[in-house]
Protein backbone atom coordinates (compact mmCIF):
# COMPACT_ATOMS: atom_id res chain seq x y z
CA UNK A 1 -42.91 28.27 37.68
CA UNK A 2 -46.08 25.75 37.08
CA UNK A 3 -49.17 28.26 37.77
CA UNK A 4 -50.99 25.56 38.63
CA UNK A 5 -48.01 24.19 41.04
CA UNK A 6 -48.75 27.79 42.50
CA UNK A 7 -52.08 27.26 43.32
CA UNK A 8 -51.32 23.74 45.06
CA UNK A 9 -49.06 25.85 47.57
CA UNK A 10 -51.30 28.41 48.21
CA UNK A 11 -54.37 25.91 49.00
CA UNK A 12 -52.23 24.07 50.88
CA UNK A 13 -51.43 27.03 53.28
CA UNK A 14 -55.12 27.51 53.60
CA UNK A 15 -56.12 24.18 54.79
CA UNK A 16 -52.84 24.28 57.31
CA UNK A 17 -55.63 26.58 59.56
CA UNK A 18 -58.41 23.68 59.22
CA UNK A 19 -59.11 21.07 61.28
CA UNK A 20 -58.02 17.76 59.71
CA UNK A 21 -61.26 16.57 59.28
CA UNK A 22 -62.00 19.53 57.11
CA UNK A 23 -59.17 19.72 54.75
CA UNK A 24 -59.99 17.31 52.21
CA UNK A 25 -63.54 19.18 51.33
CA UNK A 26 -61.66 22.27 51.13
CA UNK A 27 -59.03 21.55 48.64
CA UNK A 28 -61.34 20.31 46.05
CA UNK A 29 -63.43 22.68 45.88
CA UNK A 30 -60.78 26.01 46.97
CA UNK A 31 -58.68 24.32 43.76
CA UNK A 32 -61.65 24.03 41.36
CA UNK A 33 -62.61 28.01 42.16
CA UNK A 34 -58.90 29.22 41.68
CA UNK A 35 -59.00 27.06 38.83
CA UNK A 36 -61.48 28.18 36.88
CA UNK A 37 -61.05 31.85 37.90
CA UNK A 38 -57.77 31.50 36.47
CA UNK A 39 -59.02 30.13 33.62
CA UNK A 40 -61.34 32.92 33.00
CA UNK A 41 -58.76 35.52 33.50
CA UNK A 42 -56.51 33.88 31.04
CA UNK A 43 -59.35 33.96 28.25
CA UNK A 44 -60.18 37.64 29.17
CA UNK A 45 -56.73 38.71 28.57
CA UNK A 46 -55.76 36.68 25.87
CA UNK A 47 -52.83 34.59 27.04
CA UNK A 48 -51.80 31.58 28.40
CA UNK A 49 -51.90 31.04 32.15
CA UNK A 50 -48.30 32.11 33.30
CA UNK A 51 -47.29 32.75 37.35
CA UNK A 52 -47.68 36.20 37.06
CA UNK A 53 -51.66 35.66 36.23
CA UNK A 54 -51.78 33.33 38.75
CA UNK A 55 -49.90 35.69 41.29
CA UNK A 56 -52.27 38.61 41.10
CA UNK A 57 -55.24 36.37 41.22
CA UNK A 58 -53.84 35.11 44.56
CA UNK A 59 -53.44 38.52 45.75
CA UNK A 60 -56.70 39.81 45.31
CA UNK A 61 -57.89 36.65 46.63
CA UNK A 62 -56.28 37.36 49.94
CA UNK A 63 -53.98 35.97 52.46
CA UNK A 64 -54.23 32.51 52.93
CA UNK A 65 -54.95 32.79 56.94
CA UNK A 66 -58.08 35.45 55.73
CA UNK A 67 -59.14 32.73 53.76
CA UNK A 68 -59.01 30.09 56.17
CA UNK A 69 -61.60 31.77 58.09
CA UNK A 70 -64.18 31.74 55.51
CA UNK A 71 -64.14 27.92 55.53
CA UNK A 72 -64.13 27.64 59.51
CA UNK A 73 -67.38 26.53 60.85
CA UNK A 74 -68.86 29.19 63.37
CA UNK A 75 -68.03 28.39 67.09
CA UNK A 76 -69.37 30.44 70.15
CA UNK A 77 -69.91 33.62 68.90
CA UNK A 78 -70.01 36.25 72.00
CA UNK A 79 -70.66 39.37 70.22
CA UNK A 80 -71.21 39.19 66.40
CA UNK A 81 -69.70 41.27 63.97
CA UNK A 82 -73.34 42.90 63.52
CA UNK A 83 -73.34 43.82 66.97
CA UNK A 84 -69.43 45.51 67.65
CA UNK A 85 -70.12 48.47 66.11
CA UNK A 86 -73.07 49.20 69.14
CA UNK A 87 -70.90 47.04 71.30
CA UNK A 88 -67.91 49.56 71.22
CA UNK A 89 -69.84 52.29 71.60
CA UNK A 90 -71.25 51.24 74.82
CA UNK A 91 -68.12 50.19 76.19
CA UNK A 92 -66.37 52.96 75.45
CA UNK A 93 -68.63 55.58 76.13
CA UNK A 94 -69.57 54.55 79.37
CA UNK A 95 -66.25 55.04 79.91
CA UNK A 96 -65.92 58.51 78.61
CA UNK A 97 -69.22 59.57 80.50
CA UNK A 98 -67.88 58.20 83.72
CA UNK A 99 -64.06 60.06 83.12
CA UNK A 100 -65.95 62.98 81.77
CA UNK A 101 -67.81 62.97 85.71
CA UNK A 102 -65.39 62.27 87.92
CA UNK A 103 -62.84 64.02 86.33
CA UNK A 104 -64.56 67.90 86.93
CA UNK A 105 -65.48 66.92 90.13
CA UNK A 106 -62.15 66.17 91.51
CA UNK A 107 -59.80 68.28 89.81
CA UNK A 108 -62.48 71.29 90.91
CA UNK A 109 -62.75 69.75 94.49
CA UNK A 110 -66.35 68.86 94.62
CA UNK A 111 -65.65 65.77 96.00
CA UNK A 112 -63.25 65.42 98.31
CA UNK A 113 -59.72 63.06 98.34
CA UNK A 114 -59.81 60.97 100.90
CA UNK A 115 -56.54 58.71 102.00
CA UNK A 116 -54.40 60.89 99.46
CA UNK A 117 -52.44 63.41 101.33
CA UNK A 118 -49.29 63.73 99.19
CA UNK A 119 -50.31 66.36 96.66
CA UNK A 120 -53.73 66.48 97.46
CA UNK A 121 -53.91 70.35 97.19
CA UNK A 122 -52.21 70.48 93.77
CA UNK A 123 -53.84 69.96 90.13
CA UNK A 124 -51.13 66.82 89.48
CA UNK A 125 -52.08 65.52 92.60
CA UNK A 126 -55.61 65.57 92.59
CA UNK A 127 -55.71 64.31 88.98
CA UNK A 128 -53.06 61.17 89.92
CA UNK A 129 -56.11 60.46 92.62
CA UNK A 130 -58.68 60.71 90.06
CA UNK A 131 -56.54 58.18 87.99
CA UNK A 132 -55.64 55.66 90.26
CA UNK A 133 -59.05 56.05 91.69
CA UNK A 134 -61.49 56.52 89.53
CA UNK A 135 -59.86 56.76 86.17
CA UNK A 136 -58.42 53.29 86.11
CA UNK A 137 -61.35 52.02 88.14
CA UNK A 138 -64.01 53.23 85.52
CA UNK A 139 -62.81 49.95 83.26
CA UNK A 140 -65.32 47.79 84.98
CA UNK A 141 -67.98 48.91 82.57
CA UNK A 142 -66.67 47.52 79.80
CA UNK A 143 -65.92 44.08 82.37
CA UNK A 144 -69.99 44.59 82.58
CA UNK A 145 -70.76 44.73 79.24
CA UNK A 146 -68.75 41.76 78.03
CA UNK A 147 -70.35 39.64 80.84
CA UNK A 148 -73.62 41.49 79.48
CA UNK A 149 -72.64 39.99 76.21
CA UNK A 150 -71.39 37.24 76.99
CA UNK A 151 -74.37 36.29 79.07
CA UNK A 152 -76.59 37.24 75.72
CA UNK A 153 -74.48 35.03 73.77
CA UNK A 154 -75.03 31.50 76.05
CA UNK A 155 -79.04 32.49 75.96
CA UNK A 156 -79.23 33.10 72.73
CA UNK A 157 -77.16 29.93 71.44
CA UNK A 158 -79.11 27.83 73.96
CA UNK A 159 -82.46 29.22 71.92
CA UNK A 160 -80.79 28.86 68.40
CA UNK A 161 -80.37 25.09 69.19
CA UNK A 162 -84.00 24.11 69.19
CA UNK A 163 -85.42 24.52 65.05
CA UNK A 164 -87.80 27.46 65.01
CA UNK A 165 -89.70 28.37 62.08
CA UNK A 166 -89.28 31.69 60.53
CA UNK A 167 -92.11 34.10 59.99
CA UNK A 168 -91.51 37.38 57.99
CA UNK A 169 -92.09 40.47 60.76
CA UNK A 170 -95.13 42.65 59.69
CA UNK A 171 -93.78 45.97 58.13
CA UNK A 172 -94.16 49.02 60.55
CA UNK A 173 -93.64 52.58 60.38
CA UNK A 174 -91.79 54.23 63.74
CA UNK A 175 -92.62 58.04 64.40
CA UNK A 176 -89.77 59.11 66.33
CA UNK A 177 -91.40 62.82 67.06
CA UNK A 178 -95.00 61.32 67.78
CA UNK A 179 -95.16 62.20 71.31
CA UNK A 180 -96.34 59.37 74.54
CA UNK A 181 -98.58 61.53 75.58
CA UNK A 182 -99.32 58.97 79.10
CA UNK A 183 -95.53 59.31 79.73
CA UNK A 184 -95.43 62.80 78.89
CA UNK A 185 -98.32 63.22 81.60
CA UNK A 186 -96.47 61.19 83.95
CA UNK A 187 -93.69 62.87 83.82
CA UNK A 188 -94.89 66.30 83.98
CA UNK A 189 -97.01 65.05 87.04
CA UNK A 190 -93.55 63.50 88.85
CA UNK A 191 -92.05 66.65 88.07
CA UNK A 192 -94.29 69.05 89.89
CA UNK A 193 -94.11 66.77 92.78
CA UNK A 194 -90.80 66.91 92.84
CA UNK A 195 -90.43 70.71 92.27
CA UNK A 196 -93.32 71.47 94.90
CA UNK A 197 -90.78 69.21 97.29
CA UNK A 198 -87.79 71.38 96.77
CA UNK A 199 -89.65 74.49 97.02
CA UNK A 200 -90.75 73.46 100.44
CA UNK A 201 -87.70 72.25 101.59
CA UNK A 202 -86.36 75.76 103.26
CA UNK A 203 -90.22 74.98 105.46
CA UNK A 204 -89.44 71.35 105.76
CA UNK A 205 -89.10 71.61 110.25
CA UNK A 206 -92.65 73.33 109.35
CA UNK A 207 -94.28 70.66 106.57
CA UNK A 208 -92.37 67.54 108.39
CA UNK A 209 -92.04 68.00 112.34
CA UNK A 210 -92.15 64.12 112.72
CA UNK A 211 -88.52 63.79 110.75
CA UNK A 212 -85.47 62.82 113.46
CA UNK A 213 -84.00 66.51 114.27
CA UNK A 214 -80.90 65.25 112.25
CA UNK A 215 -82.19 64.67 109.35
CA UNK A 216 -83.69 68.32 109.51
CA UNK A 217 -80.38 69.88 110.04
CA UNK A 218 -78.78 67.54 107.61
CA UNK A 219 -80.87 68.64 104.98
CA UNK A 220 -80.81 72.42 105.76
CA UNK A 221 -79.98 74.67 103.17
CA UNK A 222 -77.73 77.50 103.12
CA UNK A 223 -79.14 80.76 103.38
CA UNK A 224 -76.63 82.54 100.96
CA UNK A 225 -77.51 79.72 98.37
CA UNK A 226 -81.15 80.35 98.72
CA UNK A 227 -81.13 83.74 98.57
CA UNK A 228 -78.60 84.39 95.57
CA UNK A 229 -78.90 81.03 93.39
CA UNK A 230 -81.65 79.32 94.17
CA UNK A 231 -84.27 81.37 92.84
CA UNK A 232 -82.84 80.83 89.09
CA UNK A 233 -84.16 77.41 88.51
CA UNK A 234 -87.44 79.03 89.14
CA UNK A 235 -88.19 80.65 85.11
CA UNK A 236 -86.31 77.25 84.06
CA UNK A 237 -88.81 74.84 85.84
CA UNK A 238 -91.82 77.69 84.73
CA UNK A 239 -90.83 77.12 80.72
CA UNK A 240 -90.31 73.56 81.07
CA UNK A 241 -93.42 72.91 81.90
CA UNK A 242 -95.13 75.29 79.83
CA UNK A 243 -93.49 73.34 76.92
CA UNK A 244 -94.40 69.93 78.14
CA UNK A 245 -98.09 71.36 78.33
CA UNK A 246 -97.94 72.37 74.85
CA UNK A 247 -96.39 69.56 73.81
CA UNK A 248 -99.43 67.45 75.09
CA UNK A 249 -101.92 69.11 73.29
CA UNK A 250 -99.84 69.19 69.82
CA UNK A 251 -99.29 65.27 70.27
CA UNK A 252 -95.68 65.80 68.58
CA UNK A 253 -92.35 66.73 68.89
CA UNK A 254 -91.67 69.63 66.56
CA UNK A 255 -88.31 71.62 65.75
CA UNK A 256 -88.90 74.52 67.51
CA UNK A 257 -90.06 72.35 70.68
CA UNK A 258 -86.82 70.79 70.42
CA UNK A 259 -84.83 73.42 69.67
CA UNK A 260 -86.27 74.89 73.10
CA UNK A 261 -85.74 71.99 75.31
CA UNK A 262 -82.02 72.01 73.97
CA UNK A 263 -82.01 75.94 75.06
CA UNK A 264 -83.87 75.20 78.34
CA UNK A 265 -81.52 72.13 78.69
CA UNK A 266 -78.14 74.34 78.67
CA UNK A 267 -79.70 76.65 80.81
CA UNK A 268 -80.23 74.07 83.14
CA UNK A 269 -76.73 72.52 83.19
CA UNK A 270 -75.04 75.67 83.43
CA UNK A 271 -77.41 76.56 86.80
CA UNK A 272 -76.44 73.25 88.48
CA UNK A 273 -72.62 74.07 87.66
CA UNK A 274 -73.49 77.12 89.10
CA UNK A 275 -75.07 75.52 91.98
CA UNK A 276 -72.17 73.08 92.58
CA UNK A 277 -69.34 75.57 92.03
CA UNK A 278 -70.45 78.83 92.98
CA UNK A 279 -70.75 77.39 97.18
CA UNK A 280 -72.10 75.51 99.38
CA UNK A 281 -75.45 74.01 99.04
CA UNK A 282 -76.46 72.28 102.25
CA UNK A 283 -75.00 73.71 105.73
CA UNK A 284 -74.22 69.86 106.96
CA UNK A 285 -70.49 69.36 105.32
CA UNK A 286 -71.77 65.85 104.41
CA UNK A 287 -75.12 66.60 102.57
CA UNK A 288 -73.25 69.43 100.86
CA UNK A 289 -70.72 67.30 99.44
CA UNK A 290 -72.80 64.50 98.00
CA UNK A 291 -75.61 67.21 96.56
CA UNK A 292 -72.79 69.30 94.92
CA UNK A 293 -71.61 65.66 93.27
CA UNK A 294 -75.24 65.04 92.41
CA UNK A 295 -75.63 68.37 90.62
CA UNK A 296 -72.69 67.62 88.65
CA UNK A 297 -73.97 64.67 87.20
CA UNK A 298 -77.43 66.29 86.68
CA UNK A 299 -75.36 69.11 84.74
CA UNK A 300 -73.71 66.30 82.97
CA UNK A 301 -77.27 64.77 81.94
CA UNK A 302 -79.14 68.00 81.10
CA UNK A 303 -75.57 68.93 78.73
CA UNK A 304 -76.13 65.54 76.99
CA UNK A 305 -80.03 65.66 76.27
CA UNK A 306 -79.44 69.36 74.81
CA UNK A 307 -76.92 68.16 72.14
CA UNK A 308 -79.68 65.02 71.13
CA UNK A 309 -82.47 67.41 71.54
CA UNK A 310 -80.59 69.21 68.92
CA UNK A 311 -79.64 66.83 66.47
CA UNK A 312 -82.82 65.90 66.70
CA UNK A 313 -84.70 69.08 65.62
CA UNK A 314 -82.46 68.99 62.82
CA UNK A 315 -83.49 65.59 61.25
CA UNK A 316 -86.81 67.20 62.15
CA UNK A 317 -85.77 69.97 60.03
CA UNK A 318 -84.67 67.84 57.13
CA UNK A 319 -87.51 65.24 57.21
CA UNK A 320 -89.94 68.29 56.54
CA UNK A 321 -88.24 69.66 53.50
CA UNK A 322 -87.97 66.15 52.10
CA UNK A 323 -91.70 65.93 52.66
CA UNK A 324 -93.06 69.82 51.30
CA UNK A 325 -93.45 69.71 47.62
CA UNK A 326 -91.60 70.76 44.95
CA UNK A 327 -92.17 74.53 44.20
CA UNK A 328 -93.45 75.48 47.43
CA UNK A 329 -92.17 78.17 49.19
């Protein structure tokens, strides 16, 4: 068969995916490329062009539908190839951090099935709940992230219409372990508050006799859990901030420091499990129930922060040998 006969099919099953407008521009100049590419390969191998040449320098070329694409002009882009990598990630793992929450808490009864009576004391029951409750439901993040996107995508075509020069961005050097020391502050400051406040919520009818009596006994604690458990969180909170006051006079975040808020960090998660799963928090059935879901999802936060804080420490750990000099010990 006519190589060149060849290459008239194949261009003409790429410009079949064009508009008609399009298709003239395209066969002129998709011919003259497969053209002289074939030409070239028949000089490098020392033979006439034949269908066989022609054959595997369609092939690597790729299907004519692939190519089609590369001649399309760009429509409405809503997420750009750039972008899907983070885009998936989001999606997804929203989605795994919300199945990864709700899932626990049902299937160990911290929160409670409500309207499900058929099965609701069994594993299979309380896990068909979870997924016809929350495990299904949980797909509106990704329904929020493509509206996210999608939003993005109309704001950022609308700016992309108007001709803006371009400037070259001023080189910059980012310090991921230099510490903010005013945020640092102000979050060791919040979290004193808020520790004093918990401490002094077994004395809150004493601190706060103007609260409503039932918000008093709503927020009563039980006397088992703050004799037994409570008093644990006390050495966590005491190192915590003793390495955020460190921290602000080093200025930087170094491995060790990280490799001790990823210790303090488990600790921490596997007290609020505790918390949650050991009994009840509150006295009021109500407050009890929502705290023991909180803690969960405070678990679920401290667990997540430990494994950064220690991938962290390691790049940490690998950005300082790459910096000490040769030799040194």
């Amino acid at each position: 068969m006519d190589p060149y006969a060849i290459i008239n099919s194949y261009v003409a099953d790429v410009v079949r995916h064009l508009p008609r407008r399009q298709r003239a521009d395209v066969v002129r100049e998709l011919r003259s490329l497969l053209d002289d590419e074939l030409a070239g390969r028949s000089a490098d191998a020392n033979r006439p062009a034949d269908a066989p040449l022609v054959m595997e320098l369609l092939t690597t070329f790729g299907a004519p539908r692939d190519v089609s694409e590369r001649y399309r002009p760009a429509g409405f882009t809503i997420i750009r190839p750039s972008d899907a990598p983070r885009f998936t990630w989001i999606a997804f793992g929203g989605v795994a951090l919300i199945w990864a929450i709700t899932l626990p808490t049902t299937m160990l009864g911290v929160v409670p099935i409500i309207g499900w009576d058929y099965g609701a004391d069994t594993w299979w029951g309380r896990l068909t709940a979870w997924w016809l409750g929350s495990g299904i439901g949980a797909l509106w993040w990704p329904g929020v992230v493509i509206t996210y996107a999608l939003i993005g995508a109309l704001v950022s075509r609308r700016r992309e219409s108007a001709p803006r020069a371009w400037t070259p961005t001023p080189p910059r050097t980012i310090d991921r372990d230099l510490l903010n020391r005013p945020a640092t502050a102000a979050g060791f400051t919040a979290g004193l508050l808020g520790a004093t406040v918990v401490i002094a919520l077994p004395w809150l009818p004493s601190w706060a006799p103007a609260l409503p009596e039932p918000a008093i006994i709503a927020l009563e604690l039980d006397p088992e859990f703050l004799t037994s458990r409570a008093p644990w969180v006390l050495p966590i909170w005491a190192a915590s901030f003793a390495l955020l006051t460190l921290l602000l006079f080093a200025g930087r975040w170094s491995a060790t420091a990280l490799r001790i808020r990823g210790a303090l960090d488990v600790a921490m998660a596997a007290l609020l499990l505790w918390w949650s799963l050991a009994g009840p928090v509150f006295t009021s059935p109500v407050a009890d129930t929502t705290a023991r879901a909180i803690l969960v999802l405070l678990a679920a936060y401290s667990a997540t922060d430990a494994v950064m804080a220690t991938h962290r420490s390691r790049s940490v750990t690998r950005k300082k040998k790459r910096h000490e000099p040769v030799g040194s010990s």
